[in-house]
N, C-alpha and C. Protein backbone atom coordinates (compact mmCIF):
# COMPACT_ATOMS: atom_id res chain seq x y z
N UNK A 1 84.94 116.57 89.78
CA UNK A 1 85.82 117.71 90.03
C UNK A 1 86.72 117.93 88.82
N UNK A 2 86.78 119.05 88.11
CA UNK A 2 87.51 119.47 87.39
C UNK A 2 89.11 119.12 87.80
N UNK A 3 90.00 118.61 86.57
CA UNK A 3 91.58 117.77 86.83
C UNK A 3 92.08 118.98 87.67
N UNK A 4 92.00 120.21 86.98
CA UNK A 4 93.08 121.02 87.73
C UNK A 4 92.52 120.98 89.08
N UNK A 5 91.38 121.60 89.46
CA UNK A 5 90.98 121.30 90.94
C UNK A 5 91.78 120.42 91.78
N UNK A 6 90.96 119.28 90.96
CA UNK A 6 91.83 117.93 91.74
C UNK A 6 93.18 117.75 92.41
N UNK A 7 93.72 118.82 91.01
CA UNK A 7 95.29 118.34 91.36
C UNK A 7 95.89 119.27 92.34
N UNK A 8 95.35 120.44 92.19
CA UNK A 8 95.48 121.52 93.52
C UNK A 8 94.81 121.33 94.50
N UNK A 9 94.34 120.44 94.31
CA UNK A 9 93.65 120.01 96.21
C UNK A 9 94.73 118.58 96.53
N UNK A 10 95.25 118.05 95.47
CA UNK A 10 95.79 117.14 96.11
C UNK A 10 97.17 117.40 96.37
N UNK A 11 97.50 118.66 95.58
CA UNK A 11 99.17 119.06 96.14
C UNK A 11 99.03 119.98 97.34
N UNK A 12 98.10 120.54 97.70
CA UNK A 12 97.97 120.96 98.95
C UNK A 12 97.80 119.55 100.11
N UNK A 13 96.92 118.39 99.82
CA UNK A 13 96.48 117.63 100.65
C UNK A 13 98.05 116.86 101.18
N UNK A 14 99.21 116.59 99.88
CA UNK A 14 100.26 115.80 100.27
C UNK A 14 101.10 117.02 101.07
N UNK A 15 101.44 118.45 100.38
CA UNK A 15 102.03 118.87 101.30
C UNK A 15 101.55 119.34 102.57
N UNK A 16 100.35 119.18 103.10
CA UNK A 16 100.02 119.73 104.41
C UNK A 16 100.36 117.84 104.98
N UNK A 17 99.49 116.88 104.45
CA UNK A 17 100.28 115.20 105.43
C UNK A 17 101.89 115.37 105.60
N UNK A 18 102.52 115.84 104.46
CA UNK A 18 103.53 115.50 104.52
C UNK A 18 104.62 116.35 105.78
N UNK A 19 103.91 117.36 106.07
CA UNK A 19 104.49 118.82 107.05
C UNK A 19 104.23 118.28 108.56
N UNK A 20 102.56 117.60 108.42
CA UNK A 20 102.37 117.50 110.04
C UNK A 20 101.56 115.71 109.64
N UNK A 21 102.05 115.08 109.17
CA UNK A 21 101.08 113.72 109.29
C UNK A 21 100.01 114.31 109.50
N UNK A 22 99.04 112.37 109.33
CA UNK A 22 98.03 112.06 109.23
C UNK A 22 96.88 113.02 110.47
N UNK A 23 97.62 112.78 111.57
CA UNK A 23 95.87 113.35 112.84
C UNK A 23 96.19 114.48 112.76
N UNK A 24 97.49 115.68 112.51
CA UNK A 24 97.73 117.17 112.76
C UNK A 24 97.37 117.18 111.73
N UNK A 25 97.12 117.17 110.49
CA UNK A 25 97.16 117.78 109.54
C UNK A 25 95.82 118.50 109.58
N UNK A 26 95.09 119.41 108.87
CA UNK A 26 94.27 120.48 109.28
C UNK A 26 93.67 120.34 107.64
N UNK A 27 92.02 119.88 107.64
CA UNK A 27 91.46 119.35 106.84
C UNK A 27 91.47 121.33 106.28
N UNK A 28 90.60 121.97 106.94
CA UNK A 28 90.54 123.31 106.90
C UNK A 28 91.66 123.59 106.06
N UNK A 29 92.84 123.85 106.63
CA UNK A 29 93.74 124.46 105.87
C UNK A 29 94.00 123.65 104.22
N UNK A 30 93.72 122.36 104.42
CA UNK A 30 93.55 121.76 102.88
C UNK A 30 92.77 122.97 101.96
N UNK A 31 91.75 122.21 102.49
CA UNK A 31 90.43 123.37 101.91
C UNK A 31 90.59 124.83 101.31
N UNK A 32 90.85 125.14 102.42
CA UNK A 32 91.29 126.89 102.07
C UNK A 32 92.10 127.13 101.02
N UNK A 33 93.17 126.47 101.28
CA UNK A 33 94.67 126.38 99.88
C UNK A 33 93.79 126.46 98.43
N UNK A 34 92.54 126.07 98.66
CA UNK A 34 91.82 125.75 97.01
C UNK A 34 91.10 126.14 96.99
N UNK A 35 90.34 126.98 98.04
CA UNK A 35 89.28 127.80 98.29
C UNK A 35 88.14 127.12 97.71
N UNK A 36 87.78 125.81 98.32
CA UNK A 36 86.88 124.73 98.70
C UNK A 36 86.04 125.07 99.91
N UNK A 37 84.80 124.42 99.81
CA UNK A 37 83.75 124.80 100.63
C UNK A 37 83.96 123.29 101.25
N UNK A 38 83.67 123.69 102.75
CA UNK A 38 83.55 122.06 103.44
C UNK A 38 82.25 121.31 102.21
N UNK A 39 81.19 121.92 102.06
CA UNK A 39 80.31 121.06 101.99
C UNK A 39 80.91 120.79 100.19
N UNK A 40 81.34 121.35 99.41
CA UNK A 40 81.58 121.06 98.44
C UNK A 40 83.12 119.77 98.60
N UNK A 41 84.02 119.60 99.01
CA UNK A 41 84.88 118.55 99.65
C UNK A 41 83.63 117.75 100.04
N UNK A 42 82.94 117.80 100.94
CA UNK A 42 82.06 116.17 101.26
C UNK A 42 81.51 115.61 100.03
N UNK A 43 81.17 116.61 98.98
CA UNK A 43 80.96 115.93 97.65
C UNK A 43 81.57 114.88 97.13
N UNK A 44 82.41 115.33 97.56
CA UNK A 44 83.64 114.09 96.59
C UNK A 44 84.46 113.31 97.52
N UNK A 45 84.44 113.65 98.66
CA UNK A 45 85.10 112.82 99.84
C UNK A 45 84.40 112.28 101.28
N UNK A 46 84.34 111.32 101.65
CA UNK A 46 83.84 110.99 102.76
C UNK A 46 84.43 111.51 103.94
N UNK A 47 85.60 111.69 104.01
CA UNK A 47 87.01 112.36 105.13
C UNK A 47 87.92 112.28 104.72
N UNK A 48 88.66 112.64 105.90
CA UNK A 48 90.05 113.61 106.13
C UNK A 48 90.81 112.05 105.47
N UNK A 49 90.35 110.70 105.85
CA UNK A 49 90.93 109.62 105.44
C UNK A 49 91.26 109.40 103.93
N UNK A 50 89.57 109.77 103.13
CA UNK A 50 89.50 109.22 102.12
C UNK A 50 90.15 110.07 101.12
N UNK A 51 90.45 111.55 101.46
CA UNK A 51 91.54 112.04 100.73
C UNK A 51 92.63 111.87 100.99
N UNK A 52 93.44 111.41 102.00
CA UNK A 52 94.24 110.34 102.25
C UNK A 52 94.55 109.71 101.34
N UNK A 53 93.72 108.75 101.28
CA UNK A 53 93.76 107.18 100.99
C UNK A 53 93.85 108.25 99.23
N UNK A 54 92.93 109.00 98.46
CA UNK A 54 93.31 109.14 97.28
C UNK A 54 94.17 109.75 96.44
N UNK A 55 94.89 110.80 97.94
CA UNK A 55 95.80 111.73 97.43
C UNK A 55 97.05 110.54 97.23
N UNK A 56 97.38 110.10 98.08
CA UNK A 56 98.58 108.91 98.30
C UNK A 56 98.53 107.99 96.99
N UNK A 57 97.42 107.38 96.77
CA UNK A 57 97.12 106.43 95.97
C UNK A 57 97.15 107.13 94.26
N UNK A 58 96.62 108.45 94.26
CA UNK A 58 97.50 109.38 92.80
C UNK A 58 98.84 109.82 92.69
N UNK A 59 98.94 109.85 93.66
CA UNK A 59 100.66 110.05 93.64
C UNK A 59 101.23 109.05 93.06
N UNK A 60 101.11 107.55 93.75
CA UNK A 60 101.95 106.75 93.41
C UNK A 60 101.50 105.87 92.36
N UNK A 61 100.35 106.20 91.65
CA UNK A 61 100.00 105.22 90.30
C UNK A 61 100.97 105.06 89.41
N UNK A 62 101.79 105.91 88.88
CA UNK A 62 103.31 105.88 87.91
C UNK A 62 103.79 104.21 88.98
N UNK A 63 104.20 104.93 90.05
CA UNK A 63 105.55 103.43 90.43
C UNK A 63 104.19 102.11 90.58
N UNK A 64 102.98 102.32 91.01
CA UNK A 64 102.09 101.20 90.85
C UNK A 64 102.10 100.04 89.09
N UNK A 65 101.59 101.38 88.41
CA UNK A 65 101.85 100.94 86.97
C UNK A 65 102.69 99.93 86.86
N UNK A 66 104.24 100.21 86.69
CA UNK A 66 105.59 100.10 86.73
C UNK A 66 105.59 98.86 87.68
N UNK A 67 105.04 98.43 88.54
CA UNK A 67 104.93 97.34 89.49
C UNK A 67 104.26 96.21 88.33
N UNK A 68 103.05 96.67 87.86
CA UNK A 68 102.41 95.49 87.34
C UNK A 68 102.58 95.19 85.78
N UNK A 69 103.81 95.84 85.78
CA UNK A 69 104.69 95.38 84.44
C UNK A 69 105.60 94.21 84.36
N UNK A 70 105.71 94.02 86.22
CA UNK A 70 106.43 92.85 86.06
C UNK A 70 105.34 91.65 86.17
N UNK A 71 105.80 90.68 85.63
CA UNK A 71 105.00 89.66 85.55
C UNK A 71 105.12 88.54 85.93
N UNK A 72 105.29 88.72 87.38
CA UNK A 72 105.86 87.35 88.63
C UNK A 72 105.85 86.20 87.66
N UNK A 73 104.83 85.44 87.68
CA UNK A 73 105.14 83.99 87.02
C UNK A 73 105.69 83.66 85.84
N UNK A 74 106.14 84.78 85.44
CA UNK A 74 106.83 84.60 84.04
C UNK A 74 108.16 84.55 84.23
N UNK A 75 108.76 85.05 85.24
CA UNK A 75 110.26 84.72 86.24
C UNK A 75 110.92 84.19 85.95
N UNK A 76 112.24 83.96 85.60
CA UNK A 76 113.18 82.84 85.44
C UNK A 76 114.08 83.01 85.95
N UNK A 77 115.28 81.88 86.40
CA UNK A 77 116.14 82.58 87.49
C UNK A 77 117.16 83.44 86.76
N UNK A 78 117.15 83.33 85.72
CA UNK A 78 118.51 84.29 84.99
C UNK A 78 117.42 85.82 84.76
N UNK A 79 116.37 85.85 84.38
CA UNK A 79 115.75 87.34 84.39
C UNK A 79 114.84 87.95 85.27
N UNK A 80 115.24 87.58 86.88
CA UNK A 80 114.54 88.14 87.99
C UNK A 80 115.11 89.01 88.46
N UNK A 81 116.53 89.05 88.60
CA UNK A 81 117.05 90.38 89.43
C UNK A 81 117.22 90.96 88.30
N UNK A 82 117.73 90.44 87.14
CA UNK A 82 117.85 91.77 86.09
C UNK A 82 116.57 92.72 85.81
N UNK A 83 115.35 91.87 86.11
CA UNK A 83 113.82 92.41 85.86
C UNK A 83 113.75 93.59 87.06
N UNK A 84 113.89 92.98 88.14
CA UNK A 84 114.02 93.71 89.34
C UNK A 84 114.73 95.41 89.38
N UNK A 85 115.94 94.77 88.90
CA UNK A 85 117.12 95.97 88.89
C UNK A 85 116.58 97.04 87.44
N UNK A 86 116.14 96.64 86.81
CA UNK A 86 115.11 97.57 85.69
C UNK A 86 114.57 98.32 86.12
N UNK A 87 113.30 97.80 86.97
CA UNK A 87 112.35 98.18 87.71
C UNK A 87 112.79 99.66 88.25
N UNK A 88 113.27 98.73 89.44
CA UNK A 88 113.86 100.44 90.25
C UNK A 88 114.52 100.83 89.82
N UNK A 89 115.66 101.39 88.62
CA UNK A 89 116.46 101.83 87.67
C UNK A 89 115.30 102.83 87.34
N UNK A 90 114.21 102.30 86.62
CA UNK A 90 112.82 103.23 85.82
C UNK A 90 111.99 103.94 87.23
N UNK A 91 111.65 103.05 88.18
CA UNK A 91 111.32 103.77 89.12
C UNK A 91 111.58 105.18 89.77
N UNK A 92 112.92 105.10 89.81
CA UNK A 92 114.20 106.04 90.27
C UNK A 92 113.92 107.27 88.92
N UNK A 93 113.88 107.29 88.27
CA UNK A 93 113.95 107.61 87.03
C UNK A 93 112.43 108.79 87.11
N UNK A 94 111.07 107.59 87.43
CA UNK A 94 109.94 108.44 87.35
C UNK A 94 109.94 109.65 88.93
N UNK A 95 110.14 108.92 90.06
CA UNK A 95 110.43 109.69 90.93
C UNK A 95 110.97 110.69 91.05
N UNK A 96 112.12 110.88 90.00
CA UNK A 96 112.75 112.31 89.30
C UNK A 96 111.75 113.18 88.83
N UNK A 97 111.22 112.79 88.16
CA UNK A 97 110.43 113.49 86.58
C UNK A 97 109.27 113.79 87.38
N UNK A 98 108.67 113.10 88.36
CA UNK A 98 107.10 113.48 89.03
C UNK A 98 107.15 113.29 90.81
N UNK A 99 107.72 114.87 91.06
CA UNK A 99 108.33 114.94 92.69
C UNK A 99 107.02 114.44 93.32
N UNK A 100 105.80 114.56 92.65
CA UNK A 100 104.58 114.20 93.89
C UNK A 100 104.72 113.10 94.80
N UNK A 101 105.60 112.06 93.76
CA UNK A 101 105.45 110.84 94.38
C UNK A 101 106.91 110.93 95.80
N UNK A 102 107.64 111.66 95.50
CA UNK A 102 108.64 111.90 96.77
C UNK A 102 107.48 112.61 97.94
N UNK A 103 106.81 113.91 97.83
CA UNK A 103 105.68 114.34 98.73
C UNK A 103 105.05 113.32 99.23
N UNK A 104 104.50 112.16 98.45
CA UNK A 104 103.81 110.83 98.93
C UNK A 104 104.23 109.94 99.86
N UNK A 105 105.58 109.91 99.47
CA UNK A 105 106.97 108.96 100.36
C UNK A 105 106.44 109.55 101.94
N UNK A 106 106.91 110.93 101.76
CA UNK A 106 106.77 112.15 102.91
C UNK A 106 105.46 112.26 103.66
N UNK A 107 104.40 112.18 103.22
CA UNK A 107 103.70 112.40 103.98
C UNK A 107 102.97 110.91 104.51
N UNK A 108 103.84 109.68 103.98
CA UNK A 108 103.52 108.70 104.25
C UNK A 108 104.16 108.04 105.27
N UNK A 109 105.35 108.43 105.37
CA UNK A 109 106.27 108.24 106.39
C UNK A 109 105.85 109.29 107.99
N UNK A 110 105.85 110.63 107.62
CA UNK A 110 105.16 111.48 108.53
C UNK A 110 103.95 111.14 109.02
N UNK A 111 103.00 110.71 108.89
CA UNK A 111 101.68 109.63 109.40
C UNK A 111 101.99 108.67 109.97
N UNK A 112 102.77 108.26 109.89
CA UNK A 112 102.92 106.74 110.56
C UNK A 112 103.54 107.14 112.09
N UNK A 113 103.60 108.33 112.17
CA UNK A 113 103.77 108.86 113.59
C UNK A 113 103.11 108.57 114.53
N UNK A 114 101.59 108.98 114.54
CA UNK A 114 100.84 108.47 115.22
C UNK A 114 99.81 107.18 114.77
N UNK A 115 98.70 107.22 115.76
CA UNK A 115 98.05 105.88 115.72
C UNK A 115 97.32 105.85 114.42
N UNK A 116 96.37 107.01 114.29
CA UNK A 116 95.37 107.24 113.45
C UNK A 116 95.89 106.86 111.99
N UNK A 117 97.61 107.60 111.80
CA UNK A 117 98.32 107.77 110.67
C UNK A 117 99.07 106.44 110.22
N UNK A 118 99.59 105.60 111.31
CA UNK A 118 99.84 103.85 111.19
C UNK A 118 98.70 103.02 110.69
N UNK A 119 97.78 103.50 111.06
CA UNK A 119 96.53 102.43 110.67
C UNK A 119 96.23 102.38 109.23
N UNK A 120 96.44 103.48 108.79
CA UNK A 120 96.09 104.17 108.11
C UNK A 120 96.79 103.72 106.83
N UNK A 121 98.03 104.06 107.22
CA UNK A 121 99.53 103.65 105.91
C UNK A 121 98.91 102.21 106.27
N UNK A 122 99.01 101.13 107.23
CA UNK A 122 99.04 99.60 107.06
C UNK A 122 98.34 99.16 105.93
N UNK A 123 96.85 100.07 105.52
CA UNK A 123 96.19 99.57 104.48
C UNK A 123 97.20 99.56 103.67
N UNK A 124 98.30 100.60 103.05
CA UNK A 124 99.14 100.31 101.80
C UNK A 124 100.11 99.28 101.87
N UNK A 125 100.60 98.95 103.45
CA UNK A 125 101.74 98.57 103.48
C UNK A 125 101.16 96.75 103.38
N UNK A 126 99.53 96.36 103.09
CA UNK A 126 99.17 94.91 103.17
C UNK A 126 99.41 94.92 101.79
N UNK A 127 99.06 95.56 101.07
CA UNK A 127 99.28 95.26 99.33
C UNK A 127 100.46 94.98 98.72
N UNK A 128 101.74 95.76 99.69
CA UNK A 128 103.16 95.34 99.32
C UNK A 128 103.46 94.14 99.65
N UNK A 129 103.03 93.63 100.87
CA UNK A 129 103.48 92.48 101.48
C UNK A 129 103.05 91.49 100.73
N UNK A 130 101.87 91.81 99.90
CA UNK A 130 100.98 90.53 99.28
C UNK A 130 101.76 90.35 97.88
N UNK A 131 102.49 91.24 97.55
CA UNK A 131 102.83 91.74 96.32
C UNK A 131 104.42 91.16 96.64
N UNK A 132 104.85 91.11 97.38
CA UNK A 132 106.19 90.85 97.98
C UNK A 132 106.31 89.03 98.39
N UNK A 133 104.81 88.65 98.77
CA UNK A 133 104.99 87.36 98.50
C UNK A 133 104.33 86.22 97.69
N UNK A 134 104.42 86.88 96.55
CA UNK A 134 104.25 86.73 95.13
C UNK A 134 105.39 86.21 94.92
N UNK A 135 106.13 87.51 94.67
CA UNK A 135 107.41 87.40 94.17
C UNK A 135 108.12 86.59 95.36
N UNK A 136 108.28 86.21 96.58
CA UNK A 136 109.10 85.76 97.03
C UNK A 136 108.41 84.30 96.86
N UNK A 137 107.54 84.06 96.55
CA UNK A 137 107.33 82.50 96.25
C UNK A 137 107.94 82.11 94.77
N UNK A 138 107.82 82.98 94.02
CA UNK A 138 108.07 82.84 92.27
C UNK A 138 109.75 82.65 92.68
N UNK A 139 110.13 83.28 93.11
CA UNK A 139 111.96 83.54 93.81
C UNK A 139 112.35 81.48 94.01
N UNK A 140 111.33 81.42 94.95
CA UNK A 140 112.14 79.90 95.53
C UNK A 140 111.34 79.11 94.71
N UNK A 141 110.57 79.34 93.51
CA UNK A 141 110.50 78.34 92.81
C UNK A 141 111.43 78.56 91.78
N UNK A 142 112.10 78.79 91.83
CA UNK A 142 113.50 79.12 90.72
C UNK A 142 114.65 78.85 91.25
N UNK A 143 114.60 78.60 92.37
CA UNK A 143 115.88 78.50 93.12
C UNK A 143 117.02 79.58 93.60
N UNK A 144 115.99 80.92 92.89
CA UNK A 144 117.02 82.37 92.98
C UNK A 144 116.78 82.92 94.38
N UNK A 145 115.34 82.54 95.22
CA UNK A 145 115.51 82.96 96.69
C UNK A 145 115.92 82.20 97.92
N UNK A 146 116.04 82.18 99.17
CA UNK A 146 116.38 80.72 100.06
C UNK A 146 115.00 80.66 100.57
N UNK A 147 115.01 79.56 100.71
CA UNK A 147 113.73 78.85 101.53
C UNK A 147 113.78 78.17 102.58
N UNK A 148 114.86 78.72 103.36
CA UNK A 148 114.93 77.98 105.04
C UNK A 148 114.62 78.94 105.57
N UNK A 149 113.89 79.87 105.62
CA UNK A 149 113.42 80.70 106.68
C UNK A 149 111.66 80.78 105.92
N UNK A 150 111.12 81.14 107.50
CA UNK A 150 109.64 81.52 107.20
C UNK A 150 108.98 82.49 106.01
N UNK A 151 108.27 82.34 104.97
CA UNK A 151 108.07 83.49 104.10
C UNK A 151 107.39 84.83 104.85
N UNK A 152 106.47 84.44 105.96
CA UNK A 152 106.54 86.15 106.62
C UNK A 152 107.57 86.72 107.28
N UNK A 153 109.09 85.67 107.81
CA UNK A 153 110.20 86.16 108.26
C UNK A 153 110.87 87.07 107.05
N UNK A 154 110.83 86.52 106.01
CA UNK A 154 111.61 87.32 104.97
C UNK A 154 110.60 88.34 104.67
N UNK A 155 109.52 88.31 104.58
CA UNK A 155 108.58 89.61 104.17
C UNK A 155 109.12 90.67 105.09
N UNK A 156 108.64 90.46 106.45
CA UNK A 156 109.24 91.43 106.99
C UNK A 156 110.53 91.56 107.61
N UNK A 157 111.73 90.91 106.87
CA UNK A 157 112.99 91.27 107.25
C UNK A 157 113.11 92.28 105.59
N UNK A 158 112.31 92.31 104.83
CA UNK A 158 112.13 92.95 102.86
C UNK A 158 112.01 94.69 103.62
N UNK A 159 111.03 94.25 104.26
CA UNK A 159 109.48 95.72 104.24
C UNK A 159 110.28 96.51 105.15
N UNK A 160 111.44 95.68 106.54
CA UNK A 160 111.41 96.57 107.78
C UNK A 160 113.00 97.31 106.77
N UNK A 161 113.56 96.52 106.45
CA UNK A 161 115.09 97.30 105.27
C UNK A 161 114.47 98.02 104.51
N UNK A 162 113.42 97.74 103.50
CA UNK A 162 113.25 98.83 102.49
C UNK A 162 112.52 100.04 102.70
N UNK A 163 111.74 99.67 103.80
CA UNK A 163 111.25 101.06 104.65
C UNK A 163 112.11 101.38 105.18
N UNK A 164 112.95 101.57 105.81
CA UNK A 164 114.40 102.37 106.69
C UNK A 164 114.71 102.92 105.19
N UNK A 165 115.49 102.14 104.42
CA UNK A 165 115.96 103.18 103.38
C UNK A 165 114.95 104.02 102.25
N UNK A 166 113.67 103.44 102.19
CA UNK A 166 113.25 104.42 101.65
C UNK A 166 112.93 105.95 102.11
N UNK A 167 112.45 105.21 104.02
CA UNK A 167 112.08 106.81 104.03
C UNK A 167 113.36 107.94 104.39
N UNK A 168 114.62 107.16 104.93
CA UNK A 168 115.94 108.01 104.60
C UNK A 168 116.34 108.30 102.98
N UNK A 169 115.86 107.87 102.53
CA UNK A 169 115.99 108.31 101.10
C UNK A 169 115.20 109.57 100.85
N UNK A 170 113.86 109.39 100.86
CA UNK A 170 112.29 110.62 100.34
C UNK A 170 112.78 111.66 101.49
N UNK A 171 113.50 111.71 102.98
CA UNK A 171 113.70 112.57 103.75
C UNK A 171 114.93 113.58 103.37
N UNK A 172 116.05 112.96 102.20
CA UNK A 172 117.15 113.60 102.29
C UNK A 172 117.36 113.89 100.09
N UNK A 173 115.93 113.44 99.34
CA UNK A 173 116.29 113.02 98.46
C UNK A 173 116.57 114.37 97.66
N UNK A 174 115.83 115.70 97.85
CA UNK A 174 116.14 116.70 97.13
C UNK A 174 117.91 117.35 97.31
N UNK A 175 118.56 116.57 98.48
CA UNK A 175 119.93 117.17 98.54
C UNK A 175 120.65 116.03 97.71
N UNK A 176 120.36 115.24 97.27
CA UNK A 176 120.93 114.25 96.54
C UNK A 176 120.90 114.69 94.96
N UNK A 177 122.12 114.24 94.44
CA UNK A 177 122.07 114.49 92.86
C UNK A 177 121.29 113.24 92.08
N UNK A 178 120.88 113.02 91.02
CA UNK A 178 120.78 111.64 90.29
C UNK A 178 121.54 110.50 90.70
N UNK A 179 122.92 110.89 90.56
CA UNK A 179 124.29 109.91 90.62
C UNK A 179 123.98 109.01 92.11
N UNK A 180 123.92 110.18 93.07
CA UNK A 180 123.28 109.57 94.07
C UNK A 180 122.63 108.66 94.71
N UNK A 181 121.52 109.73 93.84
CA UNK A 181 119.96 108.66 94.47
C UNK A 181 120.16 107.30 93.87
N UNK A 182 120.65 107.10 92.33
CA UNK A 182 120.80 105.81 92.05
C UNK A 182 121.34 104.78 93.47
N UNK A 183 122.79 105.07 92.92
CA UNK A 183 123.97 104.46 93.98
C UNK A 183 123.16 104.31 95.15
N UNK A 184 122.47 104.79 95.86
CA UNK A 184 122.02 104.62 96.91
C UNK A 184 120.52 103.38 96.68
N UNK A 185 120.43 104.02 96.05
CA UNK A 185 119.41 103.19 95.46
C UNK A 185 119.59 101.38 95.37
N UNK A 186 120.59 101.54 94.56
CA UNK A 186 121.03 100.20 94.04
C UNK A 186 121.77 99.40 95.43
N UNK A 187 122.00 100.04 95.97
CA UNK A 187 122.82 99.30 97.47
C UNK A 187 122.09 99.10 98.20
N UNK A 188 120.66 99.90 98.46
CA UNK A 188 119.51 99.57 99.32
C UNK A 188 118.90 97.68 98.47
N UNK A 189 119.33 98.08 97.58
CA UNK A 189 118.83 96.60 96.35
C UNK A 189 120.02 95.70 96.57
N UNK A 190 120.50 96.00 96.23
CA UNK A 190 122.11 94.91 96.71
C UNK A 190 121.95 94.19 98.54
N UNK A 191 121.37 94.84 99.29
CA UNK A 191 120.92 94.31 100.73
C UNK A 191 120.42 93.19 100.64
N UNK A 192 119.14 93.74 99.87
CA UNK A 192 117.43 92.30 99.78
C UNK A 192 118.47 91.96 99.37
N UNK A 193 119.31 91.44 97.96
CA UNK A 193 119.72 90.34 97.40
C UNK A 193 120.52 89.67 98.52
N UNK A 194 121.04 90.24 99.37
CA UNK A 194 121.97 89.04 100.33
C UNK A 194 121.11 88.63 101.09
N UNK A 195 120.02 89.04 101.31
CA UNK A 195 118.82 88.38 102.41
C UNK A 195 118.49 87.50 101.88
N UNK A 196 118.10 87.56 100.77
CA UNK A 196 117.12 86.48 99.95
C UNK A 196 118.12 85.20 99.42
N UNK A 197 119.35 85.41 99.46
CA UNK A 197 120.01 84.82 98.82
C UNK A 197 120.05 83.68 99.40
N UNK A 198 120.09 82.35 98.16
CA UNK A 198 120.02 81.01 99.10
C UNK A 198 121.56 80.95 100.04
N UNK A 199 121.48 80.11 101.25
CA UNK A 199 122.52 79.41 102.07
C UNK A 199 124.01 78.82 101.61
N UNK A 200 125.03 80.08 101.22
CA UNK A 200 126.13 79.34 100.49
C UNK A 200 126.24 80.23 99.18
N UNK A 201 125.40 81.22 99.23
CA UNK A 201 125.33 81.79 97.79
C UNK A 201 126.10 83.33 97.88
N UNK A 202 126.85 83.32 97.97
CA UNK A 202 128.08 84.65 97.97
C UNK A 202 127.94 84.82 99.62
């Protein structure tokens, strides 16, 4: 498929998930927006899923990238949160510059409405977790995370906080200035750090 194609089928595909989630969303009306033939879409897609799964997954390659810049085992306890606090500093930063990936937030959060659309996001949400306890093992071998609680207790005490504020964030982010989204940003980050923080540590 020709890029521009692509990319006009996939800014139609995030803003129609993002309007009515994953099972309402109306493969048809994708289609039409690009004046695509069903049988020409089965060319390149198996279903309503697998443009899903690729519209979501182009959106967010920038903050993916940007993920595998950090380099867990290379960690030390004096340059993990500063590595961290980089991260989403630049993150915050690309999310500005390339709104698709806010549409992505949106229509990722809007799916998880129903069943079809939960199942669906879980495929993304196993890669964070795996990715999350990476880093939370690299953390308590440094002594910068605590290790009296279960590592899937802290995974998902990470995933269930940073999902609440992300998707109140991607839901309210175009009324927000820069100054904002940071600050907000950085306090959603300032949380994990008291979670993670060892027993006695501020």
């Amino acid at each position: 498929m020709a890029p521009e194609k692509r990319e006009r089928l996939f800014q139609a595909a995030r803003d129609e998930f993002a309007a009515r989630g994953f099972s309402h969303a109306s493969l048809n009306r994708i289609i039409g927006a690009v004046g695509m033939s069903k049988s020409s879409f089965y060319h390149y897609f198996q279903d309503k899923a697998d443009l899903f799964r690729q519209t979501f997954s182009d959106a967010m390659s920038p903050v993916v990238a940007l993920q595998r810049t950090i380099e867990i085992d290379t960690l030390s306890a004096p340059s993990l949160w500063p590595t961290l606090i980089e991260a989403l500093t630049l993150g915050m930063q690309i999310a500005r510059d390339k709104p698709e990936i806010i549409t992505a937030g949106r229509m990722f959060y809007k799916s998880r409405e129903d069943p079809e659309g939960a199942a669906l996001t879980a495929e993304f949400l196993g890669v964070s977790s795996a990715w999350m306890s990476r880093l939370i093992k690299r953390g308590q071998e440094v002594g910068v995370f605590r290790d009296d609680l279960p590592d899937d207790l802290l995974i998902e005490l990470l995933m269930s906080m940073g999902m609440t504020m992300d998707s109140w964030m991607v839901s309210r982010w175009d009324d927000l200035d820069a100054a904002e989204q940071t600050k907000l940003g950085l306090a959603g980050f300032d949380i994990a750090r008291k979670i993670l923080a060892p027993p006695g540590d501020g």
